[in-house]
Structure formats: C-alpha cells, structure tokens
Protein backbone atom coordinates (compact mmCIF):
# COMPACT_ATOMS: atom_id res chain seq x y z
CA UNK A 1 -13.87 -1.71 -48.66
CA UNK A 2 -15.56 -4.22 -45.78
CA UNK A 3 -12.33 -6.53 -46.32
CA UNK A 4 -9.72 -3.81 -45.87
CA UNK A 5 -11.90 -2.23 -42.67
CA UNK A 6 -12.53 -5.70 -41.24
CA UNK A 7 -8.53 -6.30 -41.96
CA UNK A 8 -7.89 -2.66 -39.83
CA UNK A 9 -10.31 -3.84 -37.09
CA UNK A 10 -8.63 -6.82 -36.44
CA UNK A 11 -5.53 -5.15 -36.56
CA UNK A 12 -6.51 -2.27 -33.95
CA UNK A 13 -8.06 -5.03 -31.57
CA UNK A 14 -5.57 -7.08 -31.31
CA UNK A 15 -3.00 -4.20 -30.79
CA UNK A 16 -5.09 -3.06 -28.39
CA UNK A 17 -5.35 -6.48 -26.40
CA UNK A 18 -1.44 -6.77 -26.42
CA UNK A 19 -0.54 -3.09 -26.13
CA UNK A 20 -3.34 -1.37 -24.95
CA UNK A 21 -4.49 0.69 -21.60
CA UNK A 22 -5.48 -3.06 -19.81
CA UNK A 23 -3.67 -5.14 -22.37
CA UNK A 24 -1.15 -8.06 -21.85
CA UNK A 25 1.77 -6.27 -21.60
CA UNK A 26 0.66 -4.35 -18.60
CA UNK A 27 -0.69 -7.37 -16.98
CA UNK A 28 2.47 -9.25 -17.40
CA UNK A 29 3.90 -6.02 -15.24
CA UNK A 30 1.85 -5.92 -12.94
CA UNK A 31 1.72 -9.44 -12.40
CA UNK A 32 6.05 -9.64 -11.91
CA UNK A 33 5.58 -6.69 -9.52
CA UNK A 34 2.94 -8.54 -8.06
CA UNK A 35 5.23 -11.67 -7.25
CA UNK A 36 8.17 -9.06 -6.08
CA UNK A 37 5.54 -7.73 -3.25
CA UNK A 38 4.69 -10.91 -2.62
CA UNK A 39 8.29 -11.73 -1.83
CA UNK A 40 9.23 -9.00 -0.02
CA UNK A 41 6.05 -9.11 1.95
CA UNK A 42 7.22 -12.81 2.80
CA UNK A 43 10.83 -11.74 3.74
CA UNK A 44 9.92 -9.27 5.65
CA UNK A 45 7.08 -11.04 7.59
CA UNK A 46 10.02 -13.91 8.59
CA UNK A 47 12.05 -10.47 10.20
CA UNK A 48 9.28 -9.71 12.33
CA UNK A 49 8.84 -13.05 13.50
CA UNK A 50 12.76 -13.72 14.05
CA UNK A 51 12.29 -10.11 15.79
CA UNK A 52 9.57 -10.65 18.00
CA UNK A 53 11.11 -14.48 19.19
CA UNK A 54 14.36 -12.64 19.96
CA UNK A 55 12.39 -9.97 22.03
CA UNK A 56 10.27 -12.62 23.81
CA UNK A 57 13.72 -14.41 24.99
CA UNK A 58 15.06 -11.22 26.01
CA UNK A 59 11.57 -10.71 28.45
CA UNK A 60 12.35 -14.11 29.24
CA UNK A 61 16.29 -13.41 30.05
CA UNK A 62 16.73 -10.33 32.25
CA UNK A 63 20.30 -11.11 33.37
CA UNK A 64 21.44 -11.06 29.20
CA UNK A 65 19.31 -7.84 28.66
CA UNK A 66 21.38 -6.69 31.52
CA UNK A 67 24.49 -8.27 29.71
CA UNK A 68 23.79 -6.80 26.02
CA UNK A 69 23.36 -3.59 28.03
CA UNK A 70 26.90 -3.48 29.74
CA UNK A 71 28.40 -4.11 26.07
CA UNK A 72 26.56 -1.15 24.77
CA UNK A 73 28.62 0.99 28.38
CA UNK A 74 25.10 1.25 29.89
CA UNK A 75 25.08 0.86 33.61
CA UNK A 76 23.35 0.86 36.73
CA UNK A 77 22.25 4.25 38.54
CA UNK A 78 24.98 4.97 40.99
CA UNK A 79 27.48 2.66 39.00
CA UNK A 80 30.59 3.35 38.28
CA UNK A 81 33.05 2.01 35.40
CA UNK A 82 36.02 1.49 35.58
CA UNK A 83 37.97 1.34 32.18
CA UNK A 84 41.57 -0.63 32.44
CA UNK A 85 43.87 -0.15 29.58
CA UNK A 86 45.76 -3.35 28.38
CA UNK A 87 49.76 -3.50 28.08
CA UNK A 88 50.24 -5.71 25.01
C-alpha cells in the first residue's frame, strides 16, 4: 500500500513539475517568447535610433527638408507650379 502510494506520488510530482500550472513546459514558453520580445524590442529600438539620426540631419539640412517637400508637390505660400508635360 506505502509502495504503490509512494509510486503515485512520484508519479503526480513529477507530472506536475513538467506539466503543471508553473512547470517546465510553461517556462520553456515563456522563456522563447521572452527571447522574441527581446528581439523585437532590439529591432525596434535600432528604428528609433535610425529615425531620430535621420530627423536630426533633416534640422540640420533645411534646404533638403525644403527639397523632400517639393517631391511630395508642397510649396511655398504664394507659389505657383507649373506642371510641363513631356513629348516622348
């Protein structure tokens, strides 16, 4: 009777480490997804610094803000623009 309850015990605890509520499995989970966040955190930390350089030269550069502007058809107040088809 102890043998075969011992026998269960060891049974249900070690099913519980692998398998249970806080067991290995979900820590093996949790840990990957930790690593992904990690990543993406990383990636995504690089963006705002590539960002915030490119917006720093732009403050820098006011004649290419002005030129990134003209090839999005912004222009000047009181400008006008002139649009000259090609013959090709």
């Amino acid at each position: 009777m102890y043998v075969t309850s011992g026998i269960l015990l060891v049974i249900y605890l070690t099913l519980n480490i692998i398998i249970g509520e806080n067991g290995l499995l979900k820590y093996m989970k949790l840990k990957a997804m930790r690593n992904r966040l990690q990543s993406e955190t990383l990636a995504i930390r690089k963006q705002n610094e590539d960002a915030n350089r490119h917006i720093d030269g732009l403050k820098k550069e006011p004649d290419r803000v002005e030129e990134l502007a003209r090839e999005y058809g912004l222009t000047k107040k009181g400008e006008l623009i002139f649009k000259f088809e090609s013959k090709q």
